[in-house]
Protein backbone atom coordinates (compact mmCIF):
# COMPACT_ATOMS: atom_id res chain seq x y z
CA UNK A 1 0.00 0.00 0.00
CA UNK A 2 1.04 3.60 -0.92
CA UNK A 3 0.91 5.73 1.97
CA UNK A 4 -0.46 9.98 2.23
CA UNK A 5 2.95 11.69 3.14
CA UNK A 6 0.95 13.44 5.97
CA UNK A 7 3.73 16.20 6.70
CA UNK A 8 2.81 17.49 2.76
CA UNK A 9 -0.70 16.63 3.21
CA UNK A 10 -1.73 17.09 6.43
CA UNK A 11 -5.52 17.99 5.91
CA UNK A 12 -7.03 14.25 5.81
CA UNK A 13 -7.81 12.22 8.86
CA UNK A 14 -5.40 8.70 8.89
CA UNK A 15 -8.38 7.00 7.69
CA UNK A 16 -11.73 8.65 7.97
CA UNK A 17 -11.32 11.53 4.82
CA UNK A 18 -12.42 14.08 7.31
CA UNK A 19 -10.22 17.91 7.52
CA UNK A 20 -8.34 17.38 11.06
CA UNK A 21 -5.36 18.42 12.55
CA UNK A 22 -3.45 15.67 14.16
CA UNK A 23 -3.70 16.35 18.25
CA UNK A 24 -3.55 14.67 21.65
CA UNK A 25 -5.79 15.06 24.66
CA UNK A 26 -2.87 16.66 26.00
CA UNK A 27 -3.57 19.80 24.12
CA UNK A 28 -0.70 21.96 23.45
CA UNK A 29 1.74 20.58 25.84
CA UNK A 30 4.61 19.28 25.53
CA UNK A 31 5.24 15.51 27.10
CA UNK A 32 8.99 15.09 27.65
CA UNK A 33 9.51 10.84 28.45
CA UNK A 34 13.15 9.59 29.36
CA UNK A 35 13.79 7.15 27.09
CA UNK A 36 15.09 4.34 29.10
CA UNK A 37 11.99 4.78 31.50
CA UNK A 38 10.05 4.47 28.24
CA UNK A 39 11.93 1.30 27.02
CA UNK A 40 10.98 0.05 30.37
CA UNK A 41 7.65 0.30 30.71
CA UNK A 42 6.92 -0.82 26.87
CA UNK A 43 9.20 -3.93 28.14
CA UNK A 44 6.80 -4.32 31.20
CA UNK A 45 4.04 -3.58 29.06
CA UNK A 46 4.98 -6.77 27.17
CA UNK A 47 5.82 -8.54 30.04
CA UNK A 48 2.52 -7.79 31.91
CA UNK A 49 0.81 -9.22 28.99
CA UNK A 50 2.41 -12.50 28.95
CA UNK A 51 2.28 -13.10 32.73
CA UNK A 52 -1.41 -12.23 32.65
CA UNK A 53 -2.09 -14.37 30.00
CA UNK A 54 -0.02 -17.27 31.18
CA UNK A 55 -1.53 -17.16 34.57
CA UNK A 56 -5.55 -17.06 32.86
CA UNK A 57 -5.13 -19.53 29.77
CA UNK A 58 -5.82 -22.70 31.99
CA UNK A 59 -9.09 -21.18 33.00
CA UNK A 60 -10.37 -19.53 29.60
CA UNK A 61 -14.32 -19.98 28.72
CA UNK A 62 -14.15 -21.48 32.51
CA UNK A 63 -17.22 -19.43 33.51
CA UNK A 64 -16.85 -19.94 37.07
CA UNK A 65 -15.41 -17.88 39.91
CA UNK A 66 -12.07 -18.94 41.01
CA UNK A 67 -9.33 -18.30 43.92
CA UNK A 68 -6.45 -18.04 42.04
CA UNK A 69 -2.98 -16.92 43.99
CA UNK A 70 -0.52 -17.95 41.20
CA UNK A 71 0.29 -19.54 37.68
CA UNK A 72 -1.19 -23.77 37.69
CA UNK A 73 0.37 -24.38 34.11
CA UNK A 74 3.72 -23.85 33.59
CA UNK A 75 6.95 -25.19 32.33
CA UNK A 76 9.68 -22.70 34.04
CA UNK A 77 10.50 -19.71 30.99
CA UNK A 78 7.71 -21.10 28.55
CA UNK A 79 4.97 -18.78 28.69
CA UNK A 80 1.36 -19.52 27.19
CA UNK A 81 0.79 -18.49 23.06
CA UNK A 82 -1.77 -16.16 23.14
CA UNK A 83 -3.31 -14.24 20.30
CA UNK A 84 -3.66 -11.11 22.61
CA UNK A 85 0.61 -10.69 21.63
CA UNK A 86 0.43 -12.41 18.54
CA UNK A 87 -1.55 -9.68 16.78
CA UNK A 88 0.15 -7.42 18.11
CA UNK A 89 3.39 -8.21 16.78
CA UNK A 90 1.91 -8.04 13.12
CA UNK A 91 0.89 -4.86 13.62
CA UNK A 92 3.79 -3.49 14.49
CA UNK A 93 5.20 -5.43 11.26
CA UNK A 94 2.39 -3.55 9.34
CA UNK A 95 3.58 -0.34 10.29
CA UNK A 96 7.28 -1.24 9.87
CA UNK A 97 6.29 -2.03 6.09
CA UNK A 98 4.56 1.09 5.60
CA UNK A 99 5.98 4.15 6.67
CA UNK A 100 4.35 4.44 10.23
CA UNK A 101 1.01 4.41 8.61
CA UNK A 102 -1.55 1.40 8.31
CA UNK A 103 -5.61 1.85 8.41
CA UNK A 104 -8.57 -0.76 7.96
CA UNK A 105 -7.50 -1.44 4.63
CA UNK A 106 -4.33 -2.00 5.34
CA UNK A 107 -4.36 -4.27 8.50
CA UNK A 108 -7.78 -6.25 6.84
CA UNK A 109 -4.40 -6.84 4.07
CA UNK A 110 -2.12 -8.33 6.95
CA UNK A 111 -5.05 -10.37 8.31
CA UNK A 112 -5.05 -12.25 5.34
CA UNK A 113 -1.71 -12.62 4.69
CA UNK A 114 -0.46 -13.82 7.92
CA UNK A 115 -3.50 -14.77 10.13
CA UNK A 116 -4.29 -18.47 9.60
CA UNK A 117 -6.84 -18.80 12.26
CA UNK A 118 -10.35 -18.44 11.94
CA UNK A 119 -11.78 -18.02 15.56
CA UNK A 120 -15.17 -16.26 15.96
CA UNK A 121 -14.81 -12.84 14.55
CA UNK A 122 -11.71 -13.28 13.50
CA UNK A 123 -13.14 -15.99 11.11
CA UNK A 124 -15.94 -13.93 9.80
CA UNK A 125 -13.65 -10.77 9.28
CA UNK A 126 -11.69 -12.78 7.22
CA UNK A 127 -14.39 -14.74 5.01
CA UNK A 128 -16.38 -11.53 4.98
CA UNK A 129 -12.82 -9.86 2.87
CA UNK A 130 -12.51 -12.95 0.65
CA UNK A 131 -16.08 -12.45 -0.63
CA UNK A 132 -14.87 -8.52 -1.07
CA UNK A 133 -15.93 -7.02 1.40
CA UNK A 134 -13.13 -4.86 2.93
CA UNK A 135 -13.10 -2.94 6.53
CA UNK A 136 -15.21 -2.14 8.09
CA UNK A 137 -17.88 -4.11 6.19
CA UNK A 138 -15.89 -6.96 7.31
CA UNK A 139 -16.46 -7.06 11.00
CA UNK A 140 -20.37 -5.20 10.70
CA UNK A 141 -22.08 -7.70 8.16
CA UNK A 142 -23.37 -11.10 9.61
CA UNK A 143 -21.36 -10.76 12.63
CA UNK A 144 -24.62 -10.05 15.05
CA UNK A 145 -22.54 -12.34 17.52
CA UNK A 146 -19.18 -12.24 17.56
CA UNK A 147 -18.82 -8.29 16.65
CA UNK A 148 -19.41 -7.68 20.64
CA UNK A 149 -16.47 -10.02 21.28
CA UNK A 150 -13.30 -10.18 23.01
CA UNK A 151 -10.81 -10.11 19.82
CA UNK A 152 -10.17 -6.39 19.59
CA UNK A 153 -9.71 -5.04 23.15
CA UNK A 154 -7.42 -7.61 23.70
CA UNK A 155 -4.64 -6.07 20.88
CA UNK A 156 -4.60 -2.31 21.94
CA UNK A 157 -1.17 -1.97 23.84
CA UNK A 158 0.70 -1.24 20.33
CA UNK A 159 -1.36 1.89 19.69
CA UNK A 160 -0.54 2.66 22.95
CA UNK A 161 2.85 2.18 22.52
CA UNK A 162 3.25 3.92 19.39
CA UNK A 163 1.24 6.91 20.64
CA UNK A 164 2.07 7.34 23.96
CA UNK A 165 0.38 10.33 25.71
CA UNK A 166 -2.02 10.96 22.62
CA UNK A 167 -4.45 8.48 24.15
CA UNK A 168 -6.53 10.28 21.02
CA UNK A 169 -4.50 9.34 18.52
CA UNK A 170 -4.53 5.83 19.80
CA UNK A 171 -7.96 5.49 20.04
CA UNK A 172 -8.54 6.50 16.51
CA UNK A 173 -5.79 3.74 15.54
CA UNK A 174 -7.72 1.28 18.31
CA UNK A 175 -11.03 1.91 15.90
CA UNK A 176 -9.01 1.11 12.60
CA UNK A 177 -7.82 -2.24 13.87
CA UNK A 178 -10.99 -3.78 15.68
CA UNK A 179 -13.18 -2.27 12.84
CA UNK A 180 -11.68 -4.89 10.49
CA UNK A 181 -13.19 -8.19 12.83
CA UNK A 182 -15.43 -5.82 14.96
CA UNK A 183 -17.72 -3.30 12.68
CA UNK A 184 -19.09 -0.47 14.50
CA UNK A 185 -19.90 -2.55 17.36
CA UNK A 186 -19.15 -3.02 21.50
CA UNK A 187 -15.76 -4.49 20.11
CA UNK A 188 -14.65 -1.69 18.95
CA UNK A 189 -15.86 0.73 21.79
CA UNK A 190 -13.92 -1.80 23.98
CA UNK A 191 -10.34 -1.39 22.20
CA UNK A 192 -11.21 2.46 22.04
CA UNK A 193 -11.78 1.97 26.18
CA UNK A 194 -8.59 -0.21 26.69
CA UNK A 195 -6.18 2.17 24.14
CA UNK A 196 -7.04 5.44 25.64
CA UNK A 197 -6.61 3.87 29.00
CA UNK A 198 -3.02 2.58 28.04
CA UNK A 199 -1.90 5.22 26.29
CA UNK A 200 -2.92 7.62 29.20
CA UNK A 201 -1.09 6.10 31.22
CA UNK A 202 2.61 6.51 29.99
CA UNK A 203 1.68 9.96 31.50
CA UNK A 204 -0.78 9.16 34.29
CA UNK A 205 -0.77 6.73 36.89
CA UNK A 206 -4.02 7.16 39.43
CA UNK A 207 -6.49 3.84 38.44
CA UNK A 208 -9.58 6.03 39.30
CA UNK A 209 -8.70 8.61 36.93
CA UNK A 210 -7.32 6.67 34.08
CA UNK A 211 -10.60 4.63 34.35
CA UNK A 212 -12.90 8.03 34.37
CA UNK A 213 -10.84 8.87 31.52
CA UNK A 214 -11.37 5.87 29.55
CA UNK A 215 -15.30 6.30 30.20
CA UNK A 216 -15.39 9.59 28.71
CA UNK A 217 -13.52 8.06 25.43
CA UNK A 218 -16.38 5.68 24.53
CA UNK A 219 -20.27 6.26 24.17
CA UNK A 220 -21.80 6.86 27.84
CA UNK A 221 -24.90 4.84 26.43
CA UNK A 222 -22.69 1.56 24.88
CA UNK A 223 -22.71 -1.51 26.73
CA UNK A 224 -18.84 -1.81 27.76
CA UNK A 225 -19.24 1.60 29.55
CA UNK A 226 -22.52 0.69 31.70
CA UNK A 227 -20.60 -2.78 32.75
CA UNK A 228 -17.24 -0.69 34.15
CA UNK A 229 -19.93 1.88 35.74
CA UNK A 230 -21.18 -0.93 37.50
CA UNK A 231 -17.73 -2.61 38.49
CA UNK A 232 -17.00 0.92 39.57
CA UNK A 233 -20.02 1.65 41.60
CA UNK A 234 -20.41 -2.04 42.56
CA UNK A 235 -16.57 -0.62 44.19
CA UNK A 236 -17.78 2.69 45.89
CA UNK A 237 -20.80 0.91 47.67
CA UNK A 238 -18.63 -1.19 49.35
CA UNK A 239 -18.92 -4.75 47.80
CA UNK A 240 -16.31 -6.82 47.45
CA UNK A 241 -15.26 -8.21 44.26
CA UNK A 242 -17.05 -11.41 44.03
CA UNK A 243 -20.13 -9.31 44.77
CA UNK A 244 -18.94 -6.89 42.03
CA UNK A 245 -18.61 -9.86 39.47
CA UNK A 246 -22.46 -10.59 40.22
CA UNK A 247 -23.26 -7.03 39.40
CA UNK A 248 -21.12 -7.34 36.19
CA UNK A 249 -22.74 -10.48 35.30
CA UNK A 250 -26.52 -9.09 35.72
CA UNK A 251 -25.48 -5.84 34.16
CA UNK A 252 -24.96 -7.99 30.70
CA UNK A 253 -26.85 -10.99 31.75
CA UNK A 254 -28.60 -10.56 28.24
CA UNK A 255 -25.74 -10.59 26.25
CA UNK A 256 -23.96 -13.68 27.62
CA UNK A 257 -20.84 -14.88 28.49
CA UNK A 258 -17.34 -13.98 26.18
CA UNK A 259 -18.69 -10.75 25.31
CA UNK A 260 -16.13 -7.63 25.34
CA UNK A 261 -18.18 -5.33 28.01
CA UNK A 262 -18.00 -8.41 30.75
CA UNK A 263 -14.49 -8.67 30.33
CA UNK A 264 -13.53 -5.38 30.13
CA UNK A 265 -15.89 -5.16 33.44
CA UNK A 266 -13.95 -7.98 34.83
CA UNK A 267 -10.50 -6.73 34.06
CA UNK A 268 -11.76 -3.43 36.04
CA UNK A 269 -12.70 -5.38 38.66
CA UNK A 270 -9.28 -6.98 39.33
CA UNK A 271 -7.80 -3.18 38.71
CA UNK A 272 -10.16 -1.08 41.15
CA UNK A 273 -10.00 -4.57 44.15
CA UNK A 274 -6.23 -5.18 43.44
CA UNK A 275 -5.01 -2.67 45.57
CA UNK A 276 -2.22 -1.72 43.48
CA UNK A 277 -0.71 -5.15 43.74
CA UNK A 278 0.11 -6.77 40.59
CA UNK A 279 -0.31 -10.15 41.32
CA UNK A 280 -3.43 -9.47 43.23
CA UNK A 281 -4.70 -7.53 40.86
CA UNK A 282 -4.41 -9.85 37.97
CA UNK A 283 -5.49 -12.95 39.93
CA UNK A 284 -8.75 -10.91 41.06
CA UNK A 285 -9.32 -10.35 36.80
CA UNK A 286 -8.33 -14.24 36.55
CA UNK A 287 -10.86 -15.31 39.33
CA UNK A 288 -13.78 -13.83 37.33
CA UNK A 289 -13.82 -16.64 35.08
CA UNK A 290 -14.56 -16.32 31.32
CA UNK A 291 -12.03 -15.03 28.41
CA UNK A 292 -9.51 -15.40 31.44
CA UNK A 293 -6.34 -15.08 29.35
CA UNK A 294 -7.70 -11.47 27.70
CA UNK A 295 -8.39 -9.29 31.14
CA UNK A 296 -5.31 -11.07 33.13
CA UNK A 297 -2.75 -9.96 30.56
CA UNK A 298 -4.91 -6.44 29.64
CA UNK A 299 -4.83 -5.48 33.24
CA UNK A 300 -0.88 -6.94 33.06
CA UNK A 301 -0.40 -4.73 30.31
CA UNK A 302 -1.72 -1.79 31.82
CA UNK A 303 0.56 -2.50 35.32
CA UNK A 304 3.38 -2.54 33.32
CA UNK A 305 3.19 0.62 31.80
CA UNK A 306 2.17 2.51 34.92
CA UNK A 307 4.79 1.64 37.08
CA UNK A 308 7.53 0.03 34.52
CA UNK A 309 9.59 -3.35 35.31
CA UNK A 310 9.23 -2.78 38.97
CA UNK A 311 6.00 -2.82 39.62
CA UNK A 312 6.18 -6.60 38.76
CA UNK A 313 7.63 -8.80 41.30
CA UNK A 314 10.53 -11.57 40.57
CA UNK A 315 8.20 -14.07 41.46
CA UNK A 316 6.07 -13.25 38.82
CA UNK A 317 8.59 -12.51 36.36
CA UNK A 318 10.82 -15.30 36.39
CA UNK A 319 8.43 -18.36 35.61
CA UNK A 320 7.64 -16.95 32.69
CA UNK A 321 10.82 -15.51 31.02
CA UNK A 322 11.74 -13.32 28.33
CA UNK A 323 10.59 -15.47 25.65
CA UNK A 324 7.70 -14.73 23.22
CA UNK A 325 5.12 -18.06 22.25
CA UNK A 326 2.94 -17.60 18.61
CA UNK A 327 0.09 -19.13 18.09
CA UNK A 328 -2.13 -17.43 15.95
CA UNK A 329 0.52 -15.67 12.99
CA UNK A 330 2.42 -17.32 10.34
CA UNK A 331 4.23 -16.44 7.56
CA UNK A 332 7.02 -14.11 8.43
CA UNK A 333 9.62 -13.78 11.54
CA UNK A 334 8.46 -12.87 14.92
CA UNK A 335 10.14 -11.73 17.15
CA UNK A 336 11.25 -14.29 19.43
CA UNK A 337 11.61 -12.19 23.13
CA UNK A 338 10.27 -9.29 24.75
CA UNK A 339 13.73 -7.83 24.48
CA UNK A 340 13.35 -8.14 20.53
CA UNK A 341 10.23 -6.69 20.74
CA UNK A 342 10.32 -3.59 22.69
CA UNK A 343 13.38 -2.77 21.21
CA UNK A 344 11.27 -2.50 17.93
CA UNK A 345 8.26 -1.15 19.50
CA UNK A 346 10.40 1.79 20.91
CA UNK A 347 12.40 2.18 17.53
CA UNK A 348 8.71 2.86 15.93
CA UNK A 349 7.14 4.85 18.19
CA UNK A 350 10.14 7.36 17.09
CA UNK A 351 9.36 7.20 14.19
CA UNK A 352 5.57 7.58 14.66
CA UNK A 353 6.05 10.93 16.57
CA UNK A 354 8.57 12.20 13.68
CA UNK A 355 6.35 11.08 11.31
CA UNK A 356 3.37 13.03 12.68
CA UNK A 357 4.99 15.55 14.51
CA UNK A 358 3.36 14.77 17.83
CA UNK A 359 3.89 16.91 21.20
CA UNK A 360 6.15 14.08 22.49
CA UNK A 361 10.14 13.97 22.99
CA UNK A 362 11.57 10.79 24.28
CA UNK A 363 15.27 11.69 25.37
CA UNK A 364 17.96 11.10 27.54
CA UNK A 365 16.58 13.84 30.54
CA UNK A 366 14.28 13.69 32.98
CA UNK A 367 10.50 13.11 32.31
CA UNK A 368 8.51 16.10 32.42
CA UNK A 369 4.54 15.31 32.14
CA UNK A 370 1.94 17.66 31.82
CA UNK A 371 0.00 19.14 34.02
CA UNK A 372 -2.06 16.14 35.16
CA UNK A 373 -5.65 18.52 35.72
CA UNK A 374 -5.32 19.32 31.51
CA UNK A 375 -3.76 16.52 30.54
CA UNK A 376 -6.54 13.73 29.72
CA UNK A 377 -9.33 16.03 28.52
CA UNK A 378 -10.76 14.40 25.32
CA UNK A 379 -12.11 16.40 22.17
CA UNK A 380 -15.28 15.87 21.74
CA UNK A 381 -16.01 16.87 18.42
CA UNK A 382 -13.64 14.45 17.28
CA UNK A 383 -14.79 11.83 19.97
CA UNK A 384 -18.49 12.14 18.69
CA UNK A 385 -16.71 11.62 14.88
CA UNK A 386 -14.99 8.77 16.17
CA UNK A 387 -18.01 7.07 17.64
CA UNK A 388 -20.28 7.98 14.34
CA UNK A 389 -18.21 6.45 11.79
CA UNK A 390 -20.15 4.34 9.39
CA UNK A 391 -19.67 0.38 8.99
CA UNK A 392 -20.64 0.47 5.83
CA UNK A 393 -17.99 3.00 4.48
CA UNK A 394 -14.98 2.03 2.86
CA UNK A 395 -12.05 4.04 2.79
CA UNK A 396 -8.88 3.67 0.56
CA UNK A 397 -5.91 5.91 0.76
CA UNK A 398 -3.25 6.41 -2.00
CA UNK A 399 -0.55 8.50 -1.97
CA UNK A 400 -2.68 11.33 -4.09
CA UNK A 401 -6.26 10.75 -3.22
CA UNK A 402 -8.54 8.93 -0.69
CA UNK A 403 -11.65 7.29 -2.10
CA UNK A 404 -14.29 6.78 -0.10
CA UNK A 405 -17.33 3.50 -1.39
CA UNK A 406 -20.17 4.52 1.07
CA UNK A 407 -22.68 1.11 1.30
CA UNK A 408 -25.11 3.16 3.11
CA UNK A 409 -26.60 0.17 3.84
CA UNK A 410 -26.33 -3.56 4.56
CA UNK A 411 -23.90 -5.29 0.93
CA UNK A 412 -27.87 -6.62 -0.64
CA UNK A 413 -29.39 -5.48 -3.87
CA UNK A 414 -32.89 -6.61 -5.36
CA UNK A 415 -33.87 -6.99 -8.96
CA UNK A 416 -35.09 -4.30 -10.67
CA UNK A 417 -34.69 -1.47 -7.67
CA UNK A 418 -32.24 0.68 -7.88
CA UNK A 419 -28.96 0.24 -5.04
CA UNK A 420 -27.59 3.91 -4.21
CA UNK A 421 -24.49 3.95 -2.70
CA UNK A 422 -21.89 7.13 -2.63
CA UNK A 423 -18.36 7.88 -3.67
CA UNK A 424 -16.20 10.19 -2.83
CA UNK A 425 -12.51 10.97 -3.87
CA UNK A 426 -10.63 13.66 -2.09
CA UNK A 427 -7.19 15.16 -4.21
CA UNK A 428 -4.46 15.56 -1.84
CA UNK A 429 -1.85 16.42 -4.50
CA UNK A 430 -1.98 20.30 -3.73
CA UNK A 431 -2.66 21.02 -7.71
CA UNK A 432 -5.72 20.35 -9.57
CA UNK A 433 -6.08 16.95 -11.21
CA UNK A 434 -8.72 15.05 -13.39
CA UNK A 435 -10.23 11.78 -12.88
CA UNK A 436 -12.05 8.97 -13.91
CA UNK A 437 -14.52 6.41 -12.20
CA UNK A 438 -16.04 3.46 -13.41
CA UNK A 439 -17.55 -0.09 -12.22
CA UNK A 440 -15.66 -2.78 -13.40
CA UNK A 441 -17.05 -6.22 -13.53
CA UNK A 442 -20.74 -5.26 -14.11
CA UNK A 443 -23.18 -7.97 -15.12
CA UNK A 444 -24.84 -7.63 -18.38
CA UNK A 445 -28.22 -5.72 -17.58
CA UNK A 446 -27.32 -3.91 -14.85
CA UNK A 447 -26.99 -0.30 -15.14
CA UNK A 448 -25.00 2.73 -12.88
CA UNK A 449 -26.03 6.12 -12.93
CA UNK A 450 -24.69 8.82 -11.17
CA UNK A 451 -20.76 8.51 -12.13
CA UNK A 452 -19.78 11.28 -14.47
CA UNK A 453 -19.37 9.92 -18.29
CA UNK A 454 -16.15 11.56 -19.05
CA UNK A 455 -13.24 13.19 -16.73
CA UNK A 456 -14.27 15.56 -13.78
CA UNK A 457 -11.38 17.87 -12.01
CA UNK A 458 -10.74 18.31 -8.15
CA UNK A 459 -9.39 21.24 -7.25
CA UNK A 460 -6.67 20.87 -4.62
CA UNK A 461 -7.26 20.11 -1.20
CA UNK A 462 -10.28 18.90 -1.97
CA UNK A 463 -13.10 16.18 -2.51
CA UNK A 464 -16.08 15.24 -4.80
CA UNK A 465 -19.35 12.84 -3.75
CA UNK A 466 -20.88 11.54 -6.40
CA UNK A 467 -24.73 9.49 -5.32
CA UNK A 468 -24.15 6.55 -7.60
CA UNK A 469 -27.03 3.99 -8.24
CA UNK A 470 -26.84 0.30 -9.62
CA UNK A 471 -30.23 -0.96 -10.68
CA UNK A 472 -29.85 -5.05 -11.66
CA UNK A 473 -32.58 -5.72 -14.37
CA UNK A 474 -31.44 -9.50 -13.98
CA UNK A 475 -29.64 -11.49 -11.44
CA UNK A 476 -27.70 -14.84 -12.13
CA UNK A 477 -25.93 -15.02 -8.98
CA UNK A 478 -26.07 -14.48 -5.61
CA UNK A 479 -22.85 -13.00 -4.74
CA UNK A 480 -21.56 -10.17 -7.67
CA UNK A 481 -18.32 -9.11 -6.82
CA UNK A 482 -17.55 -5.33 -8.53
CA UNK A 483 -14.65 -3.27 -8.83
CA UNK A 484 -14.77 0.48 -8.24
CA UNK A 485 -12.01 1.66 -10.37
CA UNK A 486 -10.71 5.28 -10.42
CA UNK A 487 -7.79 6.10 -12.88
CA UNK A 488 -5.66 9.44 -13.25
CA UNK A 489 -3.70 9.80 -16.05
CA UNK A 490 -2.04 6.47 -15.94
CA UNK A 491 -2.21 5.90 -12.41
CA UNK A 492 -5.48 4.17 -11.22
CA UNK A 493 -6.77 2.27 -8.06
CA UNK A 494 -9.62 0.04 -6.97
CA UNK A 495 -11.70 -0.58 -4.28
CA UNK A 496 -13.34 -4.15 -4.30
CA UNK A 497 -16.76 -4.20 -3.27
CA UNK A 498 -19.76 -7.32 -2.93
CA UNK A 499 -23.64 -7.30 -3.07
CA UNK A 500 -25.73 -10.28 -2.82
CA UNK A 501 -28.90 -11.00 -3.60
CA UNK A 502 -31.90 -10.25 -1.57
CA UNK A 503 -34.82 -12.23 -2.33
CA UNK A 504 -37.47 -10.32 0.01
């Protein structure tokens, strides 16, 4: 993929099309971090994650409570495989292989590449692109289910990583990747919850804060923010965690068990009863039962970069080792230790900050944070952007445009009614240009309207949306797959796109 050289062309959102000016919550300030406290705490970042998920594997889809003090499963320096890393680590490949700068399109790409499981939404993301339907469609069409799953919340520490202190820019990032497997859906508001927490906290360490601040990230009215409202208050009224669990479980009784605001609600749970203990803290998350492996080595994760290597003890740390176990990637070299991998994580998170010029130095002096009462307030304008982002819009970035293939609707079409959907193509060149669109691979019969018949010019800087129709006088099949081709000059690109047939 081609990426927008965003320093030139710095008017388009990373993967939305909208005019925006890349910011943090920490508004104009500067964050200063010292580099090797930052190397530590993305190495205890790492290292949270594995011990959390090493210690909650034996008990995942256990739905029962537990009393768990310490790890039941291990060979000494072997740690569990667990997807939670594993995706992580091709992420951070995907933005080694392109410039700092990956979207939907991009990491729905890398999913199919290197991603040989097919587990839950992660299956139906995946069959959902080989029919051609590409992010976000992916995770939002017949994915009632799994799109409220645990498969996206569980992969946020890299944006957090990469964006440290610009828990903004990582939740945007956060709603790129679980879009892909996720749609528009409680998935997604989780990894935005879980990213804005973690990236918050490379400059903010009080839990009750960080957690208010990661509540004011996501809807108030979604489903993973009423179950963490309800760990939290279950907290103030003086219940004990067990208790808190209960409330947790009624809170979402209706939408069952393995379902992203539970476990995001049980993660809090181990977080806000923990008392600042690691291993407490990620036993309590453990002891809740369900996707056990996700909130253990979330709420690792989240220790780790708080408080850095020493806010986990030996005895934690030395069962489980320095080594890093794949299970779900294939393909390509991972990295095979958490030394390997922070050292690459901290190498790109450099190069993020250049890239985008964010208010964030990471030197040799002493960290200097912000002031902590203006540091995590979050734009809303761009939050309530964030959270209205369509499912069914498609959005492919080239190096001079962005084109946009608006569904409006649910991938169907009927016979003989005519299918609107909308394009739009934004010029980023800085000079006029002229274009051309056209559908490629129509069926006999079928006709398009609304696409200009000859060459139409963008001025620079901005964008054209065109209402485009397809009425199907006859159909043979019930999957058509179509090509939305736009050429300039003699470059061109193409966004794939799939209806099927609706027989009501």
């Amino acid at each position: 993929m081609r990426n927008i050289n965003y320093k030139k062309h710095g008017c388009f959102l990373l993967a939305f099309g909208l005019v925006f000016i890349w910011h943090s919550c920490v508004k104009d300030q500067k964050v200063y971090i010292n580099e090797n406290d930052f190397h530590d705490k993305v190495y205890a970042c790492w290292l949270g994650k594995n011990i959390g998920g090493t210690l909650g594997m034996p008990f995942e889809g256990d739905t029962n409570v537990h009393d768990i003090t310490f790890y039941t499963k291990l060979s000494e320096g072997e740690p569990a495989a667990n997807d939670d890393l594993d995706l992580q680590i091709l992420w951070l490949k995907a933005m080694q292989e392109n410039n700092a700068h990956v979207d939907a399109f991009t990491l729905g790409e890398y999913w199919l590449k290197y991603v040989p499981v097919n587990w839950n939404e992660y299956g139906i993301g995946k069959a959902n692109m080989l029919a051609g339907l590409m992010p976000p469609v992916s995770g939002e069409f017949n994915n009632d289910k799994w799109k409220q799953s645990n498969g996206a919340w569980i992969r946020s520490e890299i944006w957090a990583c990469l964006f440290p202190g610009n828990p903004m820019m990582a939740a945007e990032m956060a709603r790129e990747d679980a879009c892909v497997d996720h749609g528009m859906a409680e998935g997604t508001y989780a990894e935005i919850f879980t990213a804005s927490i973690e990236s918050a906290a490379f400059i903010e360490s009080n839990r009750d804060s960080l957690i208010s601040f990661g509540l004011s990230m996501i809807p108030p009215d979604c489903r993973v923010a009423s179950a963490v409202r309800t760990a939290v208050e279950a907290k103030k009224g003086g219940k004990d965690w067990r208790e808190a669990r209960m409330a947790v479980i009624r809170n979402t009784e209706d939408m069952g068990w393995f379902q992203a605001p539970r476990n995001v609600a049980f993660t809090m749970i181990g977080w806000l009863y923990g008392e600042d203990d690691f291993g407490k803290s990620v036993c309590i998350a453990v002891s809740c039962g369900d996707d056990t492996d996700c909130t253990g080595a979330t709420l690792g994760s989240i220790f780790g970069i708080i408080g850095g290597t020493k806010a986990i003890a030996e005895k934690w740390r030395k069962p489980v080792g320095n080594k890093i176990a794949t299970v779900a990637i294939s393909g390509f070299k991972a990295p095979a230790t958490l030394d390997e991998l922070t050292d690459s994580t901290v190498e790109m998170t450099k190069k993020v900050i250049s890239r985008y010029d964010l208010p964030v130095i990471i030197g040799p002096g002493k960290s200097r944070l912000p002031d902590q009462e203006q540091s995590l307030k979050p734009d809303k304008n761009e939050l309530e952007k964030l959270w209205n982002l369509s499912p069914w819009r498609v959005v492919r970035h080239n190096t001079d445009w962005v084109i946009i293939l608006d569904y409006l609707q649910e991938p169907f079409i009927q016979e003989d009614i005519a299918r609107k959907l909308s394009v739009s193509v934004s010029n980023v060149t800085g000079n006029k240009e002229l274009y051309k669109l056209n559908i490629a691979d129509l069926p006999e019969k079928w006709e398009v309207t609304g696409l200009p018949a000859d060459t139409f010019g963008i001025m620079k800087n901005d964008k054209k949306t065109l209402d485009m129709s397809i009425l199907a006088n006859e159909i043979l099949s019930d999957t058509i797959r179509l090509r939305l081709l736009l050429t300039r000059g003699a470059d061109s690109d193409t966004i794939s796109f799939t209806l099927f047939r609706d027989e009501i």
